[in-house]
Structures are given as C-alpha cells and as structure tokens.
N, C-alpha and C. Protein backbone atom coordinates (compact mmCIF):
# COMPACT_ATOMS: atom_id res chain seq x y z
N UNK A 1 10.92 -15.80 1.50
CA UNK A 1 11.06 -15.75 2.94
C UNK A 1 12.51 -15.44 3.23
N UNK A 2 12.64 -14.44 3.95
CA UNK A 2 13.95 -14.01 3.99
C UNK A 2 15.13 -14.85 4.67
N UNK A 3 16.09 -14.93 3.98
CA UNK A 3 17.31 -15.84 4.60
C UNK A 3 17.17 -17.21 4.42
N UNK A 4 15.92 -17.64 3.78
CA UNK A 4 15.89 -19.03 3.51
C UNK A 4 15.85 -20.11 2.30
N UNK A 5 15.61 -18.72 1.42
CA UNK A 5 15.88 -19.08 -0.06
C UNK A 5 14.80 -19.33 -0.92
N UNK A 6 13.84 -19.45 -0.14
CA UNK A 6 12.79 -19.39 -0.35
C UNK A 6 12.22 -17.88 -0.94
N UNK A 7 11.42 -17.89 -2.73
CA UNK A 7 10.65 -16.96 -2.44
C UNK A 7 9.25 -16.87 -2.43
N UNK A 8 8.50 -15.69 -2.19
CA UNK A 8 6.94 -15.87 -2.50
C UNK A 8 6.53 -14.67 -3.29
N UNK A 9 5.41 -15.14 -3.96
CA UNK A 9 5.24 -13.61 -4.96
C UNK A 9 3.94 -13.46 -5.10
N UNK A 10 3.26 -12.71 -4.87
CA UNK A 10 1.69 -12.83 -5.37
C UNK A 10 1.25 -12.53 -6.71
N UNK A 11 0.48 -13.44 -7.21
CA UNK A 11 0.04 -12.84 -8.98
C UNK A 11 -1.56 -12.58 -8.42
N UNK A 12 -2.09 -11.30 -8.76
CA UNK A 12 -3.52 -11.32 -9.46
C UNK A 12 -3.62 -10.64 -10.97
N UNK A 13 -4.23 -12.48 -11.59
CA UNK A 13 -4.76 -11.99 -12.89
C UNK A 13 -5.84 -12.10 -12.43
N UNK A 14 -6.55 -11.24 -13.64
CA UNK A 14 -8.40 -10.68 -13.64
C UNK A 14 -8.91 -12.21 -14.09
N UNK A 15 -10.18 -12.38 -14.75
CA UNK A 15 -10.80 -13.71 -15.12
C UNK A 15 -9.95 -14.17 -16.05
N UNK A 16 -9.94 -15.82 -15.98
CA UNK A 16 -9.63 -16.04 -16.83
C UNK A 16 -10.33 -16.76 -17.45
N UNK A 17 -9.94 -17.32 -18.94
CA UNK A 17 -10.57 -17.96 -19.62
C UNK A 17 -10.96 -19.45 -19.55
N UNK A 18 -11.23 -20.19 -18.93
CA UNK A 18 -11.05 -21.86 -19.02
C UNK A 18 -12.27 -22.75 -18.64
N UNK A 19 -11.95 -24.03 -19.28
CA UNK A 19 -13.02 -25.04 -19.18
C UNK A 19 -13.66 -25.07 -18.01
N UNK A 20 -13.41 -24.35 -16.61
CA UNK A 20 -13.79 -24.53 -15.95
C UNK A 20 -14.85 -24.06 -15.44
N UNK A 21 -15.01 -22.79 -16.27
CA UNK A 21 -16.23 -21.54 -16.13
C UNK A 21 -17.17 -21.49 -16.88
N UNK A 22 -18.05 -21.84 -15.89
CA UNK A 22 -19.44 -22.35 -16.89
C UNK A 22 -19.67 -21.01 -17.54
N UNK A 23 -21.57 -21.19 -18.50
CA UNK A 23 -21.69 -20.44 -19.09
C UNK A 23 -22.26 -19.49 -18.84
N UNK A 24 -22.24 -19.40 -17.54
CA UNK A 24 -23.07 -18.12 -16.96
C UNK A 24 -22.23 -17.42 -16.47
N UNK A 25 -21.01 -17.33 -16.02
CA UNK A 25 -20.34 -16.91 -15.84
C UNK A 25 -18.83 -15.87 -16.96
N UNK A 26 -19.59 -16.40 -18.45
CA UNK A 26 -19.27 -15.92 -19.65
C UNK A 26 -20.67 -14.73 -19.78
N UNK A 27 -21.61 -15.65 -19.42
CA UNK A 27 -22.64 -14.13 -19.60
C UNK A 27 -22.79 -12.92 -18.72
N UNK A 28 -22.54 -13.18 -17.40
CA UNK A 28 -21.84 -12.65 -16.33
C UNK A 28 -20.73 -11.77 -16.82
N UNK A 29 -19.66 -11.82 -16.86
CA UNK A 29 -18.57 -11.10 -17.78
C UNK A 29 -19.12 -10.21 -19.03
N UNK A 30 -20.23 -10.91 -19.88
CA UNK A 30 -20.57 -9.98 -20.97
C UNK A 30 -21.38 -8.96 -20.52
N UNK A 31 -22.56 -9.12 -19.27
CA UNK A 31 -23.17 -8.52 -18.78
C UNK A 31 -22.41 -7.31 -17.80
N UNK A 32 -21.28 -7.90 -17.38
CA UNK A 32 -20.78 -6.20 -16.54
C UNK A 32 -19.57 -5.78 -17.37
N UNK A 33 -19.11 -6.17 -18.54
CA UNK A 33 -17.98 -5.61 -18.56
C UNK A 33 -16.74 -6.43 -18.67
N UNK A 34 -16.75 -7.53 -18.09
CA UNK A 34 -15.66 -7.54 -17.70
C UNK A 34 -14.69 -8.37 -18.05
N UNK A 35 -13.10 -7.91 -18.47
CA UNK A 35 -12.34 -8.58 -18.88
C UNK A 35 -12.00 -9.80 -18.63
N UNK A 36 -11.44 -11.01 -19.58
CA UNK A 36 -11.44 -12.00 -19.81
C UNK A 36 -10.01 -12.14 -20.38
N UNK A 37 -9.14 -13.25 -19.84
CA UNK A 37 -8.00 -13.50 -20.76
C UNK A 37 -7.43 -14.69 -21.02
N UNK A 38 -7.00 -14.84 -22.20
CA UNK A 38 -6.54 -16.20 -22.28
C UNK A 38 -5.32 -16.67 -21.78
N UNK A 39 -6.04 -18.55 -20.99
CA UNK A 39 -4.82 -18.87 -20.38
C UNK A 39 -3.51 -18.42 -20.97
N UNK A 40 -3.22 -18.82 -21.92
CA UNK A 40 -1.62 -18.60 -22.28
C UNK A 40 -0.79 -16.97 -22.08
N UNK A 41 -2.07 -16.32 -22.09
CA UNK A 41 -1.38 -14.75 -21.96
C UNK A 41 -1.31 -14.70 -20.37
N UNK A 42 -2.17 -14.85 -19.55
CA UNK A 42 -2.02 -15.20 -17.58
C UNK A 42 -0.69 -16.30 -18.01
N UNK A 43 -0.19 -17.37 -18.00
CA UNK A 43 0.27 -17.93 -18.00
C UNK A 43 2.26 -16.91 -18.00
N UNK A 44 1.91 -16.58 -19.72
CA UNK A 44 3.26 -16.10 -19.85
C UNK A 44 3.66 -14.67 -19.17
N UNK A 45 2.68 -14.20 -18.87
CA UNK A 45 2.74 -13.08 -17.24
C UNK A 45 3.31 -13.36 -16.48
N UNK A 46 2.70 -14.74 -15.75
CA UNK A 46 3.24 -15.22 -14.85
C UNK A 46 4.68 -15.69 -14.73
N UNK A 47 5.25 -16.43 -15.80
CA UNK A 47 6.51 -16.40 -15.74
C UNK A 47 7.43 -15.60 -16.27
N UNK A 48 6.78 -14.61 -17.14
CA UNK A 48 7.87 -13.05 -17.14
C UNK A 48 7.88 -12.69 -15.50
N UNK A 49 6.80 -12.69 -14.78
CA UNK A 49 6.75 -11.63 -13.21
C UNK A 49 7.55 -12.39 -12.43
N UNK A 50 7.87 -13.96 -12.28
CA UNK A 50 8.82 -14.99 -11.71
C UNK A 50 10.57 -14.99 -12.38
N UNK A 51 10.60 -14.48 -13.31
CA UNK A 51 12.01 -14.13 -14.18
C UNK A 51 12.53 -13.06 -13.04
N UNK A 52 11.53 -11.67 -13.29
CA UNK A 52 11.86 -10.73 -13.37
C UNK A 52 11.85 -10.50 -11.43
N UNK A 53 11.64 -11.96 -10.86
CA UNK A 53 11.91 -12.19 -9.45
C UNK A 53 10.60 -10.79 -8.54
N UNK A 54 9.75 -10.91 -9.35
CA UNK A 54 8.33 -9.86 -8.60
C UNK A 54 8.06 -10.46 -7.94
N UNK A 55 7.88 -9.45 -6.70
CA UNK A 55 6.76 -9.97 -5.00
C UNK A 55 5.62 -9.90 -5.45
N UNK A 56 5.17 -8.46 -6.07
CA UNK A 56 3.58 -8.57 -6.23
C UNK A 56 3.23 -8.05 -7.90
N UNK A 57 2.20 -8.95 -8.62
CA UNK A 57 2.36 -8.41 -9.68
C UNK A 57 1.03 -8.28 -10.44
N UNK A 58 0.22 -7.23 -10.68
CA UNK A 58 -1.27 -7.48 -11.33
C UNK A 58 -1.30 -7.48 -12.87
N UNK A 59 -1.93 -8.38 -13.26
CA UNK A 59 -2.54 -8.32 -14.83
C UNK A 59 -3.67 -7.36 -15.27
N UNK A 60 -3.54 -6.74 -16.61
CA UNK A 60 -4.68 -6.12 -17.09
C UNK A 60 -4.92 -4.52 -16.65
N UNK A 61 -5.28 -4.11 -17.74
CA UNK A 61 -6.00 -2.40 -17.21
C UNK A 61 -7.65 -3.07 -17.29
N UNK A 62 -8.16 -2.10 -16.47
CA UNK A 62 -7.85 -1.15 -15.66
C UNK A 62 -8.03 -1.97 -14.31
N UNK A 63 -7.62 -2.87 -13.89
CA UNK A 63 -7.54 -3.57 -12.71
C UNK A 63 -6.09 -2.79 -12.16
N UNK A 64 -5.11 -2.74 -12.90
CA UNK A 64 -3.85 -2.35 -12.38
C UNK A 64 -4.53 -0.67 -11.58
N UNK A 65 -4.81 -0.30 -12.56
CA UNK A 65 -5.08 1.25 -11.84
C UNK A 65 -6.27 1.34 -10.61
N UNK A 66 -7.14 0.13 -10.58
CA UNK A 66 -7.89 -0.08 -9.77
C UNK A 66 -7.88 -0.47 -7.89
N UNK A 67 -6.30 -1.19 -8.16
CA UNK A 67 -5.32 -1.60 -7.17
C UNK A 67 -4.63 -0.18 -6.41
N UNK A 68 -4.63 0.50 -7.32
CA UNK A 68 -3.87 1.72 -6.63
C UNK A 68 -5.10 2.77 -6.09
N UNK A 69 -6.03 2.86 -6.80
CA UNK A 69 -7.37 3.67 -6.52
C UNK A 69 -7.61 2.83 -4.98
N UNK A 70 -7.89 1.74 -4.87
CA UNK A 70 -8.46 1.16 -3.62
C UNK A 70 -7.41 1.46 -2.63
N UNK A 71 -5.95 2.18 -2.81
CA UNK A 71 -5.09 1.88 -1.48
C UNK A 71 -5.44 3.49 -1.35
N UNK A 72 -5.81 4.23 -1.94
CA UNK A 72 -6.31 5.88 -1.67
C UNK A 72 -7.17 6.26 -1.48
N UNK A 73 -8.54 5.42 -1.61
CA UNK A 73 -9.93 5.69 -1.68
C UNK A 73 -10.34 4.17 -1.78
N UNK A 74 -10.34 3.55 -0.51
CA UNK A 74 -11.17 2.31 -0.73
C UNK A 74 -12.81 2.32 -1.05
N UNK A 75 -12.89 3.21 -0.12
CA UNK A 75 -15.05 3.59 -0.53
C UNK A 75 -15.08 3.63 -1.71
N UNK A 76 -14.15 4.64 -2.70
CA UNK A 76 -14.83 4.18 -4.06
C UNK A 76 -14.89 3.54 -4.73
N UNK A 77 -13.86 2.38 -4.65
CA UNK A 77 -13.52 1.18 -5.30
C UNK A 77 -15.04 0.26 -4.83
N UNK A 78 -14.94 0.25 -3.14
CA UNK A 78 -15.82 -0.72 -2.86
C UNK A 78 -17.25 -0.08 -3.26
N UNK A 79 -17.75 1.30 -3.54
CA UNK A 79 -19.22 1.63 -3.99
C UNK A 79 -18.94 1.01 -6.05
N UNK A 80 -18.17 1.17 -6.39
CA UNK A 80 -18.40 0.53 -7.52
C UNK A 80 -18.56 -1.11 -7.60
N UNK A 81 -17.82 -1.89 -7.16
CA UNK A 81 -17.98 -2.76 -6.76
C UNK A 81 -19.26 -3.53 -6.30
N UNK A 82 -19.64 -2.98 -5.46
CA UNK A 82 -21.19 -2.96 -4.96
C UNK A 82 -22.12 -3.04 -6.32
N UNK A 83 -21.97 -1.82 -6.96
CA UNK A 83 -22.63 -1.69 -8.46
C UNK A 83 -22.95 -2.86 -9.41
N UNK A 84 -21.44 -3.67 -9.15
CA UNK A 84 -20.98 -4.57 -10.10
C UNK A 84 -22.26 -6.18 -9.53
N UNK A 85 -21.74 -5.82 -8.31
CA UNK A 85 -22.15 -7.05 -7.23
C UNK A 85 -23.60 -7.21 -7.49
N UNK A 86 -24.49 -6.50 -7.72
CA UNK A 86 -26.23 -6.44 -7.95
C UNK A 86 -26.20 -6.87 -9.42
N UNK A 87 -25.31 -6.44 -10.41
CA UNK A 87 -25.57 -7.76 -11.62
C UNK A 87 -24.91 -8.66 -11.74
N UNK A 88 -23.94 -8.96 -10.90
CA UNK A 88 -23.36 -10.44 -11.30
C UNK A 88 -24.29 -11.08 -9.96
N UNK A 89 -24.85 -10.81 -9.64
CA UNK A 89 -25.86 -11.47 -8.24
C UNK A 89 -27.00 -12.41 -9.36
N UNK A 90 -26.99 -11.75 -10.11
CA UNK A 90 -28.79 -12.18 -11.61
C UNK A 90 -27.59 -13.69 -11.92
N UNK A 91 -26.73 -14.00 -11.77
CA UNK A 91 -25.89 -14.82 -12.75
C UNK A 91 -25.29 -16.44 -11.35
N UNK A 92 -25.71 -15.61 -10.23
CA UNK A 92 -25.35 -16.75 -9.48
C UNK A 92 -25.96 -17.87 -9.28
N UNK A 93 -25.49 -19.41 -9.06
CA UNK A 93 -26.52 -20.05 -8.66
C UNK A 93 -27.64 -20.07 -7.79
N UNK A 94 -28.44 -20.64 -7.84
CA UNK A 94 -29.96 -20.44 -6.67
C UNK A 94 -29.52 -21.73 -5.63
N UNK A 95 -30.10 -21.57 -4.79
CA UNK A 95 -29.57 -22.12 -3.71
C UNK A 95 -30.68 -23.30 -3.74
C-alpha cells in the first residue's frame, strides 16, 4: 500500500498437494489433467516471489501462459474451462 510500508502481493499456485484434499479430488486431478504440487515447492515460490518483493506472481506451466491467454481472449480460456467443469462436476459432492 503505497506510502505506508505496507506491502501486498498476490500468489496463484495451481493445486496443491495436502492432507486436506480428499480423495476425490486426487481422482478429479487424475481425471482432467491436472497439475498437482508439492507443498514445499508452492511454499519455496512463495518466498523466492516475497524476496524478490513481487506484486503478482503465478506458479506452474501452463497456468502461467493460461493467465496471459485469458487477458487476450477470455472466451477461450473460459470455453475450455467449461470443458474442464463437466468432468470435475462427476467428482463433486451430492448434495
């Protein structure tokens, strides 16, 4: 925050790995694809991107290139997305 000494920085890492994610949500991930990382590697990201005094900082390919695709072409980001959204939908809880 400017002039106050204060800073703020945004991190997005992709999934991560931890006790907290049940197991459907591991099959979920195996079922679309999708990357997974271990705490300690999000972790030491995070404080290289806080060293190196970053506002905004993303983890992982192809999420990084995915971030820049959505600020030029959001429709296509969000029609893939959509794609994604109809099988991780099979993996959610039932109500």
């Amino acid at each position: 925050m400017d002039g106050s000494g204060i800073g703020v920085s945004y991190f997005a890492p992709r999934a991560v790995k931890t006790g907290a994610n049940s197991e459907a949500v591991y099959r979920m991930a195996e079922a679309t694809k999708m990357n997974m990382d271990e705490p300690q590697d999000v972790a030491r990201f995070i404080v290289r991107s806080v060293i190196k005094e970053k506002a905004v900082a993303y983890y992982g390919w192809p999420e990084k290139l995915f971030v820049r695709i959505n600020a030029l072409l959001p429709s296509l980001v969000g029609g893939a997305l959509r794609k994604q959204n109809r099988i991780m939908a099979r993996f959610a809880p039932k109500a």
